[in-house]
N, C-alpha and C. Protein backbone atom coordinates (compact mmCIF):
# COMPACT_ATOMS: atom_id res chain seq x y z
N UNK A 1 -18.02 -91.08 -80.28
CA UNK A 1 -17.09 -90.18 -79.68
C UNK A 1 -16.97 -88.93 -80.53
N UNK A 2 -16.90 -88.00 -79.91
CA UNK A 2 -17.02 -86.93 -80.78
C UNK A 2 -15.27 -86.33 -81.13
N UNK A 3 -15.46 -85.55 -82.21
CA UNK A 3 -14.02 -85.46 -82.86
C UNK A 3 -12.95 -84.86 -81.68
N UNK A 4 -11.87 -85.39 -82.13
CA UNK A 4 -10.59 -84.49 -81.06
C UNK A 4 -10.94 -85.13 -79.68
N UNK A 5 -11.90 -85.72 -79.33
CA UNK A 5 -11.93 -86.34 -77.50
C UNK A 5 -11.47 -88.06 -77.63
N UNK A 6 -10.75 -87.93 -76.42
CA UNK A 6 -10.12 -89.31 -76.12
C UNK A 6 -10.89 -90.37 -75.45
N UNK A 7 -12.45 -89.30 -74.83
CA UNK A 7 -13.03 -90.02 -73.94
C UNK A 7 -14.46 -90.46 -74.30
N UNK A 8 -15.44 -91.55 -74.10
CA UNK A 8 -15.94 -91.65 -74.36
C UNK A 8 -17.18 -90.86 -74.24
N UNK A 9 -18.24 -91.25 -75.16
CA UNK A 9 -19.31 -90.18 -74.57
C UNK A 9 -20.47 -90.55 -73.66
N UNK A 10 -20.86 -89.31 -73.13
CA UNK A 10 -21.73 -89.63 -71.53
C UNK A 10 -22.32 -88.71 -72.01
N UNK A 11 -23.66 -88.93 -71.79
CA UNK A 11 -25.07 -87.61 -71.94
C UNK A 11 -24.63 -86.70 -70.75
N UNK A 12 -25.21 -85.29 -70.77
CA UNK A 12 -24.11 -84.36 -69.88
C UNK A 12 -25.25 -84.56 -68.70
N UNK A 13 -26.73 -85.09 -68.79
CA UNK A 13 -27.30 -85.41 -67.01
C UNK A 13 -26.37 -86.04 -66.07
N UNK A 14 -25.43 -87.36 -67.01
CA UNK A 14 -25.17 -88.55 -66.44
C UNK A 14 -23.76 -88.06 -65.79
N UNK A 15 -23.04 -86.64 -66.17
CA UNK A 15 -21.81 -86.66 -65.89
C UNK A 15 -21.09 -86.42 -64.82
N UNK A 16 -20.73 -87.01 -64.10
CA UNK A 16 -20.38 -87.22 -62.85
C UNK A 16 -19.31 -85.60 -62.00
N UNK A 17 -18.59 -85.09 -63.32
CA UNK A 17 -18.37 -83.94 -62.63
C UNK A 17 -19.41 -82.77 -62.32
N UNK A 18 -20.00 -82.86 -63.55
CA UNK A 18 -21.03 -81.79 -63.48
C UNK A 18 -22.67 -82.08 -62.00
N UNK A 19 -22.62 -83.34 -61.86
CA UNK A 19 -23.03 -83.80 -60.97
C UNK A 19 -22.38 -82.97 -59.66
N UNK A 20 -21.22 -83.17 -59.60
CA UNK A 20 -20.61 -82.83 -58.77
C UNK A 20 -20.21 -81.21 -58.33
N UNK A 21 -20.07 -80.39 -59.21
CA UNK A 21 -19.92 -79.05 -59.75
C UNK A 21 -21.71 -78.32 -59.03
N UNK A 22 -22.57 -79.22 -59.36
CA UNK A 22 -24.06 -78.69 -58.78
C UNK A 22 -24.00 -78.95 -57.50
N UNK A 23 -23.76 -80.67 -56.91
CA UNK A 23 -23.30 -80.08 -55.52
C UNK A 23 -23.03 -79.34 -54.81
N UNK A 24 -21.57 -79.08 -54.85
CA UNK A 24 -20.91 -78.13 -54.50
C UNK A 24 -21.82 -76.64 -54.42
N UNK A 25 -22.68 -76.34 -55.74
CA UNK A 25 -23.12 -74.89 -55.64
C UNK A 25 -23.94 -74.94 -54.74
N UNK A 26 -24.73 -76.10 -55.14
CA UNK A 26 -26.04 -76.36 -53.92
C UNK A 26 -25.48 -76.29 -52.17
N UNK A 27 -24.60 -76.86 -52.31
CA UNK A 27 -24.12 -76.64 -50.83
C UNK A 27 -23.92 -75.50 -50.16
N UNK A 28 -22.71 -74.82 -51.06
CA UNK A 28 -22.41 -72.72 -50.98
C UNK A 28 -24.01 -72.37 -50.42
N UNK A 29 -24.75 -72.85 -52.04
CA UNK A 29 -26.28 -71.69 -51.13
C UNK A 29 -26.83 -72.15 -49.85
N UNK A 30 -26.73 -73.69 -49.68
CA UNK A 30 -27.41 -73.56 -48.66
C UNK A 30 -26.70 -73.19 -47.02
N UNK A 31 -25.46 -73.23 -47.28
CA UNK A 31 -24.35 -73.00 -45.95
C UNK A 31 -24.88 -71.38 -46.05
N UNK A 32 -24.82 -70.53 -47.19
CA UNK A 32 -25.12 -68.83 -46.97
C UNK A 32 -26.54 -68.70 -46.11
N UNK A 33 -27.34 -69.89 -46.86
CA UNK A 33 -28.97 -69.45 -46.50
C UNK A 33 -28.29 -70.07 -44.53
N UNK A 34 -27.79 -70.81 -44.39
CA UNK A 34 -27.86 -71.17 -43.20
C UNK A 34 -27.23 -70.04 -42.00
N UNK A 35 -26.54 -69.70 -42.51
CA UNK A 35 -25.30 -68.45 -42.29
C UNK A 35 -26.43 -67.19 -41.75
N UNK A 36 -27.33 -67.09 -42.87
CA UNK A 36 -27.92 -66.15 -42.82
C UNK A 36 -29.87 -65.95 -42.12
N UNK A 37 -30.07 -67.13 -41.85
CA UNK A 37 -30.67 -67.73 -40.95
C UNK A 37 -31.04 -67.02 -39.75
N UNK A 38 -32.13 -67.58 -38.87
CA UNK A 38 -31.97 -67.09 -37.35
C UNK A 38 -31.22 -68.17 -36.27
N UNK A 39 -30.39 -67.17 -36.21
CA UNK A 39 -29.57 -68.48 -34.70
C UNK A 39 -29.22 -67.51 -33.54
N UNK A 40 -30.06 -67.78 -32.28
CA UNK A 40 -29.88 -67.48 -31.18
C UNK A 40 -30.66 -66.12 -31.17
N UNK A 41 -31.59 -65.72 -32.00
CA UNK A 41 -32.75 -64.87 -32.16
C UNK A 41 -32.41 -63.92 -32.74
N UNK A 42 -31.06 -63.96 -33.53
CA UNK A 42 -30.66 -62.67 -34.35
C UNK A 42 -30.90 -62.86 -35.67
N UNK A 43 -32.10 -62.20 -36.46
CA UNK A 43 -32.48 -62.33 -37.48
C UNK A 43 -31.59 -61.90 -38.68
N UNK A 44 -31.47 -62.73 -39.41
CA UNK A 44 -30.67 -62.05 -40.77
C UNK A 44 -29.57 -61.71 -40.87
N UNK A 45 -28.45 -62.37 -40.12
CA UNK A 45 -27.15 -61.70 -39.71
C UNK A 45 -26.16 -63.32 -39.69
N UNK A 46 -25.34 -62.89 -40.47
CA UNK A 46 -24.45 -63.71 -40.67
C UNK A 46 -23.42 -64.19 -39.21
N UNK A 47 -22.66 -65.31 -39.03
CA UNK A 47 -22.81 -65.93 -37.71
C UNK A 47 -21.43 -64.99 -37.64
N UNK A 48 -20.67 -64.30 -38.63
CA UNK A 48 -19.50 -63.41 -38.46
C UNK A 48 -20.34 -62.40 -38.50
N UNK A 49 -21.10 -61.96 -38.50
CA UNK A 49 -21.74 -60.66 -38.20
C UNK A 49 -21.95 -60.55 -36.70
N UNK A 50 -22.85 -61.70 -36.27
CA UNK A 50 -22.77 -61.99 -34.72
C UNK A 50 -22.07 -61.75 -33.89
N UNK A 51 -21.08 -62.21 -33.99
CA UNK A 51 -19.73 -62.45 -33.73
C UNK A 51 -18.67 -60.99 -33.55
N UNK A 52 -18.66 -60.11 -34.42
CA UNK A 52 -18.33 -59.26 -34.53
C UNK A 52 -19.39 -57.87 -33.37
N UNK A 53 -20.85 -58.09 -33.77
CA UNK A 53 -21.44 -57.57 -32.79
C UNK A 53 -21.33 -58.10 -31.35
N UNK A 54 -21.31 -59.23 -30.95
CA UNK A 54 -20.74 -59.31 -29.66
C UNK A 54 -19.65 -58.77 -29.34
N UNK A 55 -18.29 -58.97 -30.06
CA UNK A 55 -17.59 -58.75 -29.44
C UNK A 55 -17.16 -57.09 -29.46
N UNK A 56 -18.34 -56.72 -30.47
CA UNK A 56 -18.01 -55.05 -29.86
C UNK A 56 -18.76 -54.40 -28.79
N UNK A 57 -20.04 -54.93 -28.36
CA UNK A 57 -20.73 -55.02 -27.43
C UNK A 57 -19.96 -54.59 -25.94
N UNK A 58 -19.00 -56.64 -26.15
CA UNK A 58 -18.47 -56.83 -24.97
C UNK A 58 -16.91 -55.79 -25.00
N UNK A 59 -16.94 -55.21 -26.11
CA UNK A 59 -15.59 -54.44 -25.82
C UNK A 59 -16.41 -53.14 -24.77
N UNK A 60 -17.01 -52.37 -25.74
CA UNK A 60 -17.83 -51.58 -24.95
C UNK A 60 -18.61 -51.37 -23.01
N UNK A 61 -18.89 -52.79 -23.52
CA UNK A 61 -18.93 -53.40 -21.33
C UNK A 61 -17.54 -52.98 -20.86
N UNK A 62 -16.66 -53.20 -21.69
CA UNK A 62 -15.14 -53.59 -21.13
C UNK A 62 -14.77 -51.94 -21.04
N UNK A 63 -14.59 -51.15 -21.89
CA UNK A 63 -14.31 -49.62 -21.74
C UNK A 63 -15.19 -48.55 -20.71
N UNK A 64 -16.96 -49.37 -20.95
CA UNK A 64 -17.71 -48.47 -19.86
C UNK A 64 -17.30 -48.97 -17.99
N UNK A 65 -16.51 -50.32 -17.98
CA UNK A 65 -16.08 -51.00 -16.53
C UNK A 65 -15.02 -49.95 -16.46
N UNK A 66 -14.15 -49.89 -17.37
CA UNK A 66 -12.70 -49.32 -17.07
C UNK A 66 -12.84 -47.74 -16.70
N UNK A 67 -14.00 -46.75 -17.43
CA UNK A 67 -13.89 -46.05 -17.06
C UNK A 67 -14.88 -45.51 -15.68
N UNK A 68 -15.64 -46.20 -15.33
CA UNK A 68 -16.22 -46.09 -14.41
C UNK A 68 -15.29 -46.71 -12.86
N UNK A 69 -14.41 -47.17 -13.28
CA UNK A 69 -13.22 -47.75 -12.06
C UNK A 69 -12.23 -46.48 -11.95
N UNK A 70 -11.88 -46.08 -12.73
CA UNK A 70 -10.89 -44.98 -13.48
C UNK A 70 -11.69 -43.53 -12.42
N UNK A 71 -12.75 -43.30 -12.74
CA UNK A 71 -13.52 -42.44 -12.03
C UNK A 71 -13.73 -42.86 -10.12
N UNK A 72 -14.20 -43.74 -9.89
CA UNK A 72 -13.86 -44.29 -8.71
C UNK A 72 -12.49 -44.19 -8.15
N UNK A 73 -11.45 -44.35 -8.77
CA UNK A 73 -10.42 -44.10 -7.97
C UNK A 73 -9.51 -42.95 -8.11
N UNK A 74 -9.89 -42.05 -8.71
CA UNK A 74 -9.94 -40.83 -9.25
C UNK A 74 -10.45 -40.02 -7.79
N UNK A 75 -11.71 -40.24 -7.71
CA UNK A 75 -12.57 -39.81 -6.38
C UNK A 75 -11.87 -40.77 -4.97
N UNK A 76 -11.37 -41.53 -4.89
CA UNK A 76 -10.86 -42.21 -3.67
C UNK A 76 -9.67 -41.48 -3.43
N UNK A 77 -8.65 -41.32 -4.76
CA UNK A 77 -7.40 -40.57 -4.23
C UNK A 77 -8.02 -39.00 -3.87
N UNK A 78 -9.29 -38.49 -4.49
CA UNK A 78 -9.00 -36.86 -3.83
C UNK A 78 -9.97 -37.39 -1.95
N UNK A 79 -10.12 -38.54 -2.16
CA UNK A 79 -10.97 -38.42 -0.91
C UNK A 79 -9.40 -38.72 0.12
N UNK A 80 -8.54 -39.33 -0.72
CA UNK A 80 -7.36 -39.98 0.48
C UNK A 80 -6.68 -38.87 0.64
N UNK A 81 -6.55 -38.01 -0.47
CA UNK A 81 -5.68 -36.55 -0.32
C UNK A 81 -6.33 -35.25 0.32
N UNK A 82 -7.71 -35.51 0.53
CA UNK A 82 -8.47 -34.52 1.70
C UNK A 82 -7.91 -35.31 2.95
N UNK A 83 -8.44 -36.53 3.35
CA UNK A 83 -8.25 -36.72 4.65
C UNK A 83 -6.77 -36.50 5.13
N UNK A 84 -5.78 -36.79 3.94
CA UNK A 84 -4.69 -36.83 4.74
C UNK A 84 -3.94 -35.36 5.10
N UNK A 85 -4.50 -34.41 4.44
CA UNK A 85 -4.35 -32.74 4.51
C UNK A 85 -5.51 -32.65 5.83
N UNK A 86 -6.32 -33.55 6.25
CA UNK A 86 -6.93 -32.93 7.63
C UNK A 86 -6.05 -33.82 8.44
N UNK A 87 -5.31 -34.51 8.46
CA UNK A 87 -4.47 -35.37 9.69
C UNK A 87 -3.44 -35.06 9.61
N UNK A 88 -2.95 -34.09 8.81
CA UNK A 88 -1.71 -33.29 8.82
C UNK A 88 -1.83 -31.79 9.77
N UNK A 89 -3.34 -31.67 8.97
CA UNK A 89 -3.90 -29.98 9.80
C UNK A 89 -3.62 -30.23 11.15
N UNK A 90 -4.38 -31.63 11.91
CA UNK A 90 -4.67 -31.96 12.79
C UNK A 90 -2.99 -32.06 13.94
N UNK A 91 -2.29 -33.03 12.90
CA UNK A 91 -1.01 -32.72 13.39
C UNK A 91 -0.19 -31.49 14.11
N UNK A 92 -0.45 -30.86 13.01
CA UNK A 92 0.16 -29.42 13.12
C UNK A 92 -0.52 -28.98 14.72
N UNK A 93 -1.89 -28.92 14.81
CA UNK A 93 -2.75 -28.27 16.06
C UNK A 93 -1.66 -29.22 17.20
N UNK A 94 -1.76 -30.46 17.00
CA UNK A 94 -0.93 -31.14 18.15
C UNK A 94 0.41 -30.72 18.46
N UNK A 95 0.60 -30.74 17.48
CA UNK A 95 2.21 -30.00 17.32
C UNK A 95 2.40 -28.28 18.25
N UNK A 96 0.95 -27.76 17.97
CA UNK A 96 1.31 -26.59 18.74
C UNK A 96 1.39 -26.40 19.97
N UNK A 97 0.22 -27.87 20.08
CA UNK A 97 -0.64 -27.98 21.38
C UNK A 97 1.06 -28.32 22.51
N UNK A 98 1.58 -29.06 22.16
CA UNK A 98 2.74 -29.34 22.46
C UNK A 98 3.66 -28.42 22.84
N UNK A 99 4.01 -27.61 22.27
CA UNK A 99 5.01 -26.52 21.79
C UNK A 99 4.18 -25.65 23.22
N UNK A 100 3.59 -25.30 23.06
CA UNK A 100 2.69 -24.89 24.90
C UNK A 100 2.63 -24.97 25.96
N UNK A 101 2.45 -26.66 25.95
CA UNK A 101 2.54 -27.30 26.90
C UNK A 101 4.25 -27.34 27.51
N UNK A 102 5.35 -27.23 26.26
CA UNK A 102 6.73 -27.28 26.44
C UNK A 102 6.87 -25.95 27.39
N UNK A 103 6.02 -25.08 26.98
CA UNK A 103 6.20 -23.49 28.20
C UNK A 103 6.11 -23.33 28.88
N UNK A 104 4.94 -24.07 29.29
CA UNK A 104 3.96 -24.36 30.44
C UNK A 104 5.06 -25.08 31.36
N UNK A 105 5.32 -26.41 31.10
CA UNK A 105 6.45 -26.73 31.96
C UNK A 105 7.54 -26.11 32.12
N UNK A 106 8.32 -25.72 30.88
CA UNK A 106 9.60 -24.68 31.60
C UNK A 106 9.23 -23.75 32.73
N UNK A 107 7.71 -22.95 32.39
CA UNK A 107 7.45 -21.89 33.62
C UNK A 107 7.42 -22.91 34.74
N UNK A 108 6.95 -23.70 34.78
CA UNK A 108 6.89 -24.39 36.10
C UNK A 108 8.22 -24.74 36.98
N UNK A 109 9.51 -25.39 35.90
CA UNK A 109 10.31 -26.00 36.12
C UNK A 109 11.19 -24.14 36.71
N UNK A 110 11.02 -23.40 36.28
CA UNK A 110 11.64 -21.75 36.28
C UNK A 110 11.06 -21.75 37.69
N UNK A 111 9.87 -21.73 38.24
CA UNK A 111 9.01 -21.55 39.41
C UNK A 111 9.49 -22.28 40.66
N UNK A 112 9.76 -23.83 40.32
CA UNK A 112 10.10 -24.67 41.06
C UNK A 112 11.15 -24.50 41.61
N UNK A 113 12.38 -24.07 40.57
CA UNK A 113 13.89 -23.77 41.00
C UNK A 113 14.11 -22.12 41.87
N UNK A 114 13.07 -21.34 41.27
CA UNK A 114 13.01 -20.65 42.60
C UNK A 114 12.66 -20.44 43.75
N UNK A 115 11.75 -21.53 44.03
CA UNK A 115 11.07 -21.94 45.24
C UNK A 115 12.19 -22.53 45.82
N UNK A 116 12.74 -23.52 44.87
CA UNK A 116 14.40 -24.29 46.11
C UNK A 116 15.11 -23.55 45.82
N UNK A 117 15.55 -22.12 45.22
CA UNK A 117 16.28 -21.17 45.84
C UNK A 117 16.16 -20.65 47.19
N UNK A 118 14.88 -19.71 46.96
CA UNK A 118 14.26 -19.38 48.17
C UNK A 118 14.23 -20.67 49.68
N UNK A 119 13.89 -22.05 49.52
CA UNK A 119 13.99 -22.71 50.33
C UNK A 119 15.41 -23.01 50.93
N UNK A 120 16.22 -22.93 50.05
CA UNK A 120 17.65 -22.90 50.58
C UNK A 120 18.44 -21.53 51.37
N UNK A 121 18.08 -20.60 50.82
CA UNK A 121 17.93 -19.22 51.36
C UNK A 121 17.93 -19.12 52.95
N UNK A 122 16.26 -19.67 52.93
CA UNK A 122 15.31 -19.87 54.39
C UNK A 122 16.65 -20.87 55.02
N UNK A 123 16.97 -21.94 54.37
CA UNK A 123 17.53 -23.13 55.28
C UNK A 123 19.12 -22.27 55.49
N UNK A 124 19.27 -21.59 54.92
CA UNK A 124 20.80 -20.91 55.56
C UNK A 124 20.65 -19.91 56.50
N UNK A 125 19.51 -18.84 56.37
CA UNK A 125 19.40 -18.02 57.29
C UNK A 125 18.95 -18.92 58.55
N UNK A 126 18.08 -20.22 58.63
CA UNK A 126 17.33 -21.01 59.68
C UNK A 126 18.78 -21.30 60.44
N UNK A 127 19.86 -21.76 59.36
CA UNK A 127 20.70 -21.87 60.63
C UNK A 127 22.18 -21.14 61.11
N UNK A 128 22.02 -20.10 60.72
CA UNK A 128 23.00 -19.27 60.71
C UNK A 128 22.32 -18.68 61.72
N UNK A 129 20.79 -18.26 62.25
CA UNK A 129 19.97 -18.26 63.50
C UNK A 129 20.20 -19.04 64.48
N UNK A 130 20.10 -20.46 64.58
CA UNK A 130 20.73 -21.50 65.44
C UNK A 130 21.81 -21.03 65.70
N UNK A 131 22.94 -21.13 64.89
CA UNK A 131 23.96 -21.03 65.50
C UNK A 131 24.60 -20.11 66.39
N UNK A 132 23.43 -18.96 66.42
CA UNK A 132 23.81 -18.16 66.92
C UNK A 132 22.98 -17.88 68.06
């Protein structure tokens, strides 16, 4: 036993921590080498590297969808705000078309009532003739 140790002595091949201590390192390298590996055909890139490139990828899908929808309905409202400025135009023409037609009949209804003036006229002189 060597001076000052309580424990006995072990040749340092045989020693079970240090055994253990190489493990462990051996493992680290080979989880990095594995890490760093090809998986899923991406050479040399850690599986958080991956990971990170997908999901900026798929952010990117996600911003080029949004703004290409964004643009689409961008163009639908000026297409809904043309048509509805021509079915308003259109209105308006009806609206006049109307407003015309409202003249058109008063002249008529003006025409009519002087015709049954005049016919009543005729029917008083017709018999104020008779009677006489």
């Amino acid at each position: 036993m060597p001076r000052g140790s309580s424990f006995p002595s072990v040749p340092e091949e045989h020693h079970p921590m240090l055994d253990c201590a190489e493990k462990h390192l051996d493992l680290e390298a080979r989880v990095e080498a594995l890490e760093e590996a090809i998986v899923s055909g991406v050479p040399q890139q850690s599986i958080a590297t991956r990971f990170e490139t997908q999901y900026t990828r798929i952010s990117e899908v996600g911003q080029n969808i949004n703004a290409r929808i964004g643009r689409e309905v961008d163009s639908l409202k000026a297409q809904m705000k043309a048509g509805f400025a021509a079915v308003d135009e259109r209105f308006e023409q009806i609206d006049v078309r109307f407003e015309k037609m409202d003249e058109r009949l008063e002249n008529v209804e003006k025409r009519l009532d002087t015709i049954e003036a005049l016919l009543a006229r005729i029917d008083a002189k017709l018999g104020d003739d008779r009677s006489n």
